[in-house]
C-alpha atoms as a PDB file:
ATOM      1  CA  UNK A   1     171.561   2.216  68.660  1.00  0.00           C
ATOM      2  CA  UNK A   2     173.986  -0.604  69.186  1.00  0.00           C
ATOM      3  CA  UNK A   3     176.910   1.350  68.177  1.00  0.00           C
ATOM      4  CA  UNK A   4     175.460   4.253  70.372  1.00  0.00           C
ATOM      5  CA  UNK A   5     175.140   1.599  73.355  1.00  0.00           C
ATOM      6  CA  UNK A   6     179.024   0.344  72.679  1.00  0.00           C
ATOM      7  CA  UNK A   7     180.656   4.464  72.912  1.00  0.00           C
ATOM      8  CA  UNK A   8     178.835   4.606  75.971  1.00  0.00           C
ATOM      9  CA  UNK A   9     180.303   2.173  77.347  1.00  0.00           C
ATOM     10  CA  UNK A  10     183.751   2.462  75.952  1.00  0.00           C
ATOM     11  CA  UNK A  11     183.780   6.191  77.449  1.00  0.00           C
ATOM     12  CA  UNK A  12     182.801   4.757  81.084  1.00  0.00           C
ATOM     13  CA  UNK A  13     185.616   2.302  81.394  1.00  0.00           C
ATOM     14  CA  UNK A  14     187.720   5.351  80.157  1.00  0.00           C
ATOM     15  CA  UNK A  15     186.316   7.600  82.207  1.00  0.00           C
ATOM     16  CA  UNK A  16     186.469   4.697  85.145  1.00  0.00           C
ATOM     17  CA  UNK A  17     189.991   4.096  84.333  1.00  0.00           C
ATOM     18  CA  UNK A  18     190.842   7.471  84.587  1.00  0.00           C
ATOM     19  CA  UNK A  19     189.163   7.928  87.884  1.00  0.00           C
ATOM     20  CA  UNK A  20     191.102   4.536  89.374  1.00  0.00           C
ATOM     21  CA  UNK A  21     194.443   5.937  87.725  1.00  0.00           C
ATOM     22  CA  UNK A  22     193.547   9.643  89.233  1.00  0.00           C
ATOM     23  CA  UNK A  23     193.358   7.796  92.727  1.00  0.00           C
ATOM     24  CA  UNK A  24     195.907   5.359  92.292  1.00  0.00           C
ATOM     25  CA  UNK A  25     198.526   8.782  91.825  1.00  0.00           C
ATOM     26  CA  UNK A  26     197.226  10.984  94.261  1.00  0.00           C
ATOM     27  CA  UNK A  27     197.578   7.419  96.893  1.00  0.00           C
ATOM     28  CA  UNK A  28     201.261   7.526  95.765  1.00  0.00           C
ATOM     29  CA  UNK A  29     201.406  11.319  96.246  1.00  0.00           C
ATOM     30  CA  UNK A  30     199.660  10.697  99.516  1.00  0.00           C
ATOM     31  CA  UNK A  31     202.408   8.275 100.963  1.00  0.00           C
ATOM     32  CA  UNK A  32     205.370  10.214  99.346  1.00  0.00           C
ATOM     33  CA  UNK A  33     204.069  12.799 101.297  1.00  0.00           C
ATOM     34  CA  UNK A  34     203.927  10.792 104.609  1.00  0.00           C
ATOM     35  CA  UNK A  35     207.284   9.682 104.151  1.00  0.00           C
ATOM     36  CA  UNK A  36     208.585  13.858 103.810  1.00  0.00           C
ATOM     37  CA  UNK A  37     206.898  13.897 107.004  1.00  0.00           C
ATOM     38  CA  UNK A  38     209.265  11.225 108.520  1.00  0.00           C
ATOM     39  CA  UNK A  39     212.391  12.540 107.497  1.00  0.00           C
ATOM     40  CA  UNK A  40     212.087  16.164 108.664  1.00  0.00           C
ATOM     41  CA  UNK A  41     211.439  13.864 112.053  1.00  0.00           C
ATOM     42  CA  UNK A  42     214.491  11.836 111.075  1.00  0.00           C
ATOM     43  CA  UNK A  43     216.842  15.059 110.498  1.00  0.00           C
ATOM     44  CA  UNK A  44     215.585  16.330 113.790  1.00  0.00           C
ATOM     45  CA  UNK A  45     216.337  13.337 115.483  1.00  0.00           C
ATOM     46  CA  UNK A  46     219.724  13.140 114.234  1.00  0.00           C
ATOM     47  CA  UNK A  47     220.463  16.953 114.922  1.00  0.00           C
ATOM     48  CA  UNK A  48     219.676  16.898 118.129  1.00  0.00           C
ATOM     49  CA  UNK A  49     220.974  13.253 119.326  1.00  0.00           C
ATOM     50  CA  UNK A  50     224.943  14.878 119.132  1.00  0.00           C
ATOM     51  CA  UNK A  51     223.768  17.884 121.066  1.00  0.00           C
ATOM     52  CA  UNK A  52     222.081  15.779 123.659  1.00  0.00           C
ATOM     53  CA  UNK A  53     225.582  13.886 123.765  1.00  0.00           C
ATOM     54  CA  UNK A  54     227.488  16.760 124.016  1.00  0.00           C
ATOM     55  CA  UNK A  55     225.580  18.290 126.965  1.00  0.00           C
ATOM     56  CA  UNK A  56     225.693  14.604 128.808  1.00  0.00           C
ATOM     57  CA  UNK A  57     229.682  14.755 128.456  1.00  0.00           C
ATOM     58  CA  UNK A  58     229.843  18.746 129.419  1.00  0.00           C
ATOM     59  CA  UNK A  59     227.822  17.690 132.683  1.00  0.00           C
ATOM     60  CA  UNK A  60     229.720  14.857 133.436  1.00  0.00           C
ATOM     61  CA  UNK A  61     233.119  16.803 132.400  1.00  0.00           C
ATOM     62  CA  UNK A  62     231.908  19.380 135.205  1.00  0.00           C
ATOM     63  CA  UNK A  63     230.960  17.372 138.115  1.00  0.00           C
ATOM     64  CA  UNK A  64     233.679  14.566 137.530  1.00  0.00           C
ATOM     65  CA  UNK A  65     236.269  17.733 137.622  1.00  0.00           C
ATOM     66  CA  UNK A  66     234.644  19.293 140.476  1.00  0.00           C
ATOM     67  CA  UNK A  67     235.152  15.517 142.814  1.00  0.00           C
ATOM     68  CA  UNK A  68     238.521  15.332 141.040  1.00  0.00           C
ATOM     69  CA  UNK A  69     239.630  18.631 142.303  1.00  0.00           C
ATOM     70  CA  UNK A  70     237.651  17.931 145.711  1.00  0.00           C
ATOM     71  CA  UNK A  71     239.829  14.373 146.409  1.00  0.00           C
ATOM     72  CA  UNK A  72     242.919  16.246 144.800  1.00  0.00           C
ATOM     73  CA  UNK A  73     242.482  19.090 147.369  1.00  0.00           C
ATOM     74  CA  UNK A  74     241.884  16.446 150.371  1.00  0.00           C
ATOM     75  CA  UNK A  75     245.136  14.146 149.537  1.00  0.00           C
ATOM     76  CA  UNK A  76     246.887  17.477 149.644  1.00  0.00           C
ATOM     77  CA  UNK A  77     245.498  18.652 152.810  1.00  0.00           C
ATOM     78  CA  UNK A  78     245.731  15.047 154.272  1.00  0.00           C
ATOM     79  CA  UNK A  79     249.570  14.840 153.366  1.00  0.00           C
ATOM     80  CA  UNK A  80     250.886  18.404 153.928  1.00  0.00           C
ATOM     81  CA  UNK A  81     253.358  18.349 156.712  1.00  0.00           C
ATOM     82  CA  UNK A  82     254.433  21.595 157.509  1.00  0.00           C
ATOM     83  CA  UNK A  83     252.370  25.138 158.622  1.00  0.00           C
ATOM     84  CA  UNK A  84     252.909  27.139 155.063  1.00  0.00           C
ATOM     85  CA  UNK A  85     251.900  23.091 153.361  1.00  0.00           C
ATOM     86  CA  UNK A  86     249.117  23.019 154.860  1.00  0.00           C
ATOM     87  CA  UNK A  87     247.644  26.801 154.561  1.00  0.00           C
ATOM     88  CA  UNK A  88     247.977  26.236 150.507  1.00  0.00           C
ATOM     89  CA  UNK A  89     246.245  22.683 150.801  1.00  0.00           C
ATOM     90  CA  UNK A  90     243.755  23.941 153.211  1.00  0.00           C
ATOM     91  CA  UNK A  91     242.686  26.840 151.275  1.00  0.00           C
ATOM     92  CA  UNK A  92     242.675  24.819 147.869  1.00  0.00           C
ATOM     93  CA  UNK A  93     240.207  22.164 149.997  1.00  0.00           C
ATOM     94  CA  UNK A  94     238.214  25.057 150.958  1.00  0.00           C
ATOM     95  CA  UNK A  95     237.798  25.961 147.492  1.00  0.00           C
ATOM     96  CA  UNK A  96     237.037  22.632 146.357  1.00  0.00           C
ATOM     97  CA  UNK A  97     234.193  22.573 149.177  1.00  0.00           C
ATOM     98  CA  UNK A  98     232.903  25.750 147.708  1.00  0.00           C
ATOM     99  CA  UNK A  99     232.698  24.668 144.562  1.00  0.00           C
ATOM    100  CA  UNK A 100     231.174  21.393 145.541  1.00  0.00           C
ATOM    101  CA  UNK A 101     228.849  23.746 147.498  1.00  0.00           C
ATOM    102  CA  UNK A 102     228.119  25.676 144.493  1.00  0.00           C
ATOM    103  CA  UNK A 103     227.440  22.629 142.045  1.00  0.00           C
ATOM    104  CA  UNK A 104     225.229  21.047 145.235  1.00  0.00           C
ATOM    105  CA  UNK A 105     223.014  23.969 145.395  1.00  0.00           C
ATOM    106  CA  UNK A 106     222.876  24.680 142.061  1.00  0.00           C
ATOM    107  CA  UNK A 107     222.008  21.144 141.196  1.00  0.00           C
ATOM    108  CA  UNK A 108     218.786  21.386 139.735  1.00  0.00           C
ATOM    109  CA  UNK A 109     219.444  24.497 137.891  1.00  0.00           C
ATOM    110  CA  UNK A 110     222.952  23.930 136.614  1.00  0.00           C
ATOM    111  CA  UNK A 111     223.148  24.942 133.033  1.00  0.00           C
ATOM    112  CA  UNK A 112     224.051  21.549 131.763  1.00  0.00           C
ATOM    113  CA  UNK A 113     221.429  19.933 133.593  1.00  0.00           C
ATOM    114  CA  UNK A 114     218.852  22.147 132.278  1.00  0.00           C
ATOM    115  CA  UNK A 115     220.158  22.098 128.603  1.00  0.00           C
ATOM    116  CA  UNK A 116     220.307  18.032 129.040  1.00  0.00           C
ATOM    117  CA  UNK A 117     216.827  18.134 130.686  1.00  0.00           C
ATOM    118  CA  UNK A 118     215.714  19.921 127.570  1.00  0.00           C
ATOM    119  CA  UNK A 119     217.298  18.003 125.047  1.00  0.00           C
ATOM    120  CA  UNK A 120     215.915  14.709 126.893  1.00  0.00           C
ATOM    121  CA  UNK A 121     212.260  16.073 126.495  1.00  0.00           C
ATOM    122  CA  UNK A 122     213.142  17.377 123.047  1.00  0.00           C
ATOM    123  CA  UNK A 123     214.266  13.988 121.617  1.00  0.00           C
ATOM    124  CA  UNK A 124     211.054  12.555 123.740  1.00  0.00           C
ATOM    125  CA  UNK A 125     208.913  14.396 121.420  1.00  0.00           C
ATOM    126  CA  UNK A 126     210.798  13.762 118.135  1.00  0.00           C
ATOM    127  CA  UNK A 127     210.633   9.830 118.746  1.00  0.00           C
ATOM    128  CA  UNK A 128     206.813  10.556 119.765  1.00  0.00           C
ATOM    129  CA  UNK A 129     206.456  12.461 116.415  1.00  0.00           C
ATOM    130  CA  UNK A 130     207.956  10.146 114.924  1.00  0.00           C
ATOM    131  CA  UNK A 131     206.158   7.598 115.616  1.00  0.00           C
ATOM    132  CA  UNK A 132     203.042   9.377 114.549  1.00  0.00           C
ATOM    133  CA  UNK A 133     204.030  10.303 111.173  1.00  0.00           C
ATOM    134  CA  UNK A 134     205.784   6.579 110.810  1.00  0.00           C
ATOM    135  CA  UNK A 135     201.747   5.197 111.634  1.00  0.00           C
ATOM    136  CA  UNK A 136     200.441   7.850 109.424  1.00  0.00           C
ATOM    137  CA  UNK A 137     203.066   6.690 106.912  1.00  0.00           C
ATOM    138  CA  UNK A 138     202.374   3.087 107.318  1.00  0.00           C
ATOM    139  CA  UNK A 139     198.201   3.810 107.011  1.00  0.00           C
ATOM    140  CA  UNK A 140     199.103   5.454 103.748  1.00  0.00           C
ATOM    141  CA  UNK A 141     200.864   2.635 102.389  1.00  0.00           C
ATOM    142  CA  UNK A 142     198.378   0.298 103.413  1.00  0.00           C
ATOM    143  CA  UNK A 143     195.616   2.599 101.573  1.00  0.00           C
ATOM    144  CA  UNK A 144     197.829   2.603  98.506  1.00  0.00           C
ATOM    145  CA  UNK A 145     198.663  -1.215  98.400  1.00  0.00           C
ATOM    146  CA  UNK A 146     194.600  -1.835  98.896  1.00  0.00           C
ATOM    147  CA  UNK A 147     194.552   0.104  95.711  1.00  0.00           C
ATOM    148  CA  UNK A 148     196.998  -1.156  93.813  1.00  0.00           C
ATOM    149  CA  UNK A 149     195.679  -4.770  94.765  1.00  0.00           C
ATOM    150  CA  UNK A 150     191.878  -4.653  94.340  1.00  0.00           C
ATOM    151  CA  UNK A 151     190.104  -5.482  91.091  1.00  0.00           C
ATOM    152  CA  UNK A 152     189.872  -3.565  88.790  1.00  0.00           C
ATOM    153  CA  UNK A 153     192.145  -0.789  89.903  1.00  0.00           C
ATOM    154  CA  UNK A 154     194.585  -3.421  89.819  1.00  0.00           C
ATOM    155  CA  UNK A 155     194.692  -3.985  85.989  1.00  0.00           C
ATOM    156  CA  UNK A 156     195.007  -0.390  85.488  1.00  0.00           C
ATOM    157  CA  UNK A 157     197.742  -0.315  88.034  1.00  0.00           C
ATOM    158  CA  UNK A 158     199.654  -2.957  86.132  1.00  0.00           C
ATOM    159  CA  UNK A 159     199.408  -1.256  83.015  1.00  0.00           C
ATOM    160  CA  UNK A 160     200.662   1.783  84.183  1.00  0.00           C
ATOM    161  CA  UNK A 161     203.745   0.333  86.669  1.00  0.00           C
ATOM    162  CA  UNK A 162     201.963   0.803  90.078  1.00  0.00           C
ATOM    163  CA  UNK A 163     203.101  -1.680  92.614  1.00  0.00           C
ATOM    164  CA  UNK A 164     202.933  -2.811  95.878  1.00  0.00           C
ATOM    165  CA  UNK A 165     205.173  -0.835  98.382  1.00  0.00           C
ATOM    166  CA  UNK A 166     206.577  -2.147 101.663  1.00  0.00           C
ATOM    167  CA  UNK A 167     205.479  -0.682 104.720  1.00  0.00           C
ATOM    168  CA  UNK A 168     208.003   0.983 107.303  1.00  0.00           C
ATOM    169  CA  UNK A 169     209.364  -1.262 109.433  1.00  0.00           C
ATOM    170  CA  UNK A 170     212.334  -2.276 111.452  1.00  0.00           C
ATOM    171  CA  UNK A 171     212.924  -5.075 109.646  1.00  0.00           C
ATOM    172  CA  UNK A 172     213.580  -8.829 111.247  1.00  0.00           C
ATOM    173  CA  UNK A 173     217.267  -8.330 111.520  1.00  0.00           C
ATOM    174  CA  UNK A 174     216.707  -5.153 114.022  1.00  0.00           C
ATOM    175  CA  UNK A 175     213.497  -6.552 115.717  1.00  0.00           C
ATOM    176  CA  UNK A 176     216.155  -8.619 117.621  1.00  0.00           C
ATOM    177  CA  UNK A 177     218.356  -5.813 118.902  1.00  0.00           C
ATOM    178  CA  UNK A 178     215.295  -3.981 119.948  1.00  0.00           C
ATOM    179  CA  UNK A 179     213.842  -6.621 122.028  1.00  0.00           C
ATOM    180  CA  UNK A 180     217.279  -5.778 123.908  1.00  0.00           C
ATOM    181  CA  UNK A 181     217.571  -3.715 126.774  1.00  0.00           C
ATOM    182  CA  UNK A 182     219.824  -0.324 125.755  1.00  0.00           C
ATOM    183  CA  UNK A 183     222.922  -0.619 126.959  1.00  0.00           C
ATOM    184  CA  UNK A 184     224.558   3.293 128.356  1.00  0.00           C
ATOM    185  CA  UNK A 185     228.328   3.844 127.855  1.00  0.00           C
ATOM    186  CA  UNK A 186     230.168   7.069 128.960  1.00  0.00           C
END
């Protein structure tokens, strides 16, 4: 009876210790998974931060030309001295207006604008997403280290190399350069 009493026993701490190891993996699993999650949102991020620079310089690029060739078409008309001078610098100035015109009316629904507008609310909602899946990530971790840590999963989680794993974080060095304002360059 006492021997009976004593497999009993033996095969519920093995089956116990199976169960904690079971959950101890599928914890692991859980926050590998959670951090897949953050670098699709990573790779998006990065994809789309050149494109959003790109359509920032080719909207700059076309208004800065279109005042460049306004004030280049006024010196020109302000300076010509004789009749045929100032037909050519007149007419280029007219031009210029138009195209100021154009860009002026078109403001709102200039190409750029629209492609920059979209990029803008694109990146928006990757840094939202990502912060989602970087507090999912971070609730994962926390479930896992709870896991690792309590007793007695934590004896089996010694014994078979589970350990505590850090959370994601900026880190102290960057919390410092994000308590600064941005600064913009063009």
């Amino acid at each position: 009876m006492t021997l009976i009493i004593i497999l009993v026993v033996v095969v519920l701490f093995v089956l116990y210790s199976i169960s904690l190891y079971n959950r101890l993996v599928k914890y692991k699993n859980n926050r590998e998974n959670a951090f897949a999650d953050i670098d699709v949102q990573l790779k998006q991020r990065h994809d789309l931060i050149p494109q959003l620079v790109e359509a920032v310089k080719g909207y700059m690029k076309h208004e800065n030309q279109t005042l460049i060739d306004l004030a280049k078409a006024r010196t020109a008309a302000v300076s010509a001295n004789s009749i045929d001078e100032k037909i050519v610098a007149e007419n280029k100035l007219s031009s210029a207006l138009a195209g100021l015109r154009v860009t002026l009316e078109a403001y709102p629904e200039l190409k750029a604008n629209q492609n920059f507008m979209h990029l803008q609310e694109e990146i928006s909602d990757v840094e939202n997403k990502l912060a989602a899946v970087r507090r999912f990530f971070n609730s994962a971790t926390k479930e896992y280290n709870n896991a690792v840590e309590v007793f007695p999963a934590n004896l089996i989680a010694g014994m078979f190399g589970f350990k505590r794993e850090p959370m994601f974080d900026v880190g102290e060095n960057q919390r410092a350069v994000l308590d600064k304002a941005p600064e913009v360059k063009f």
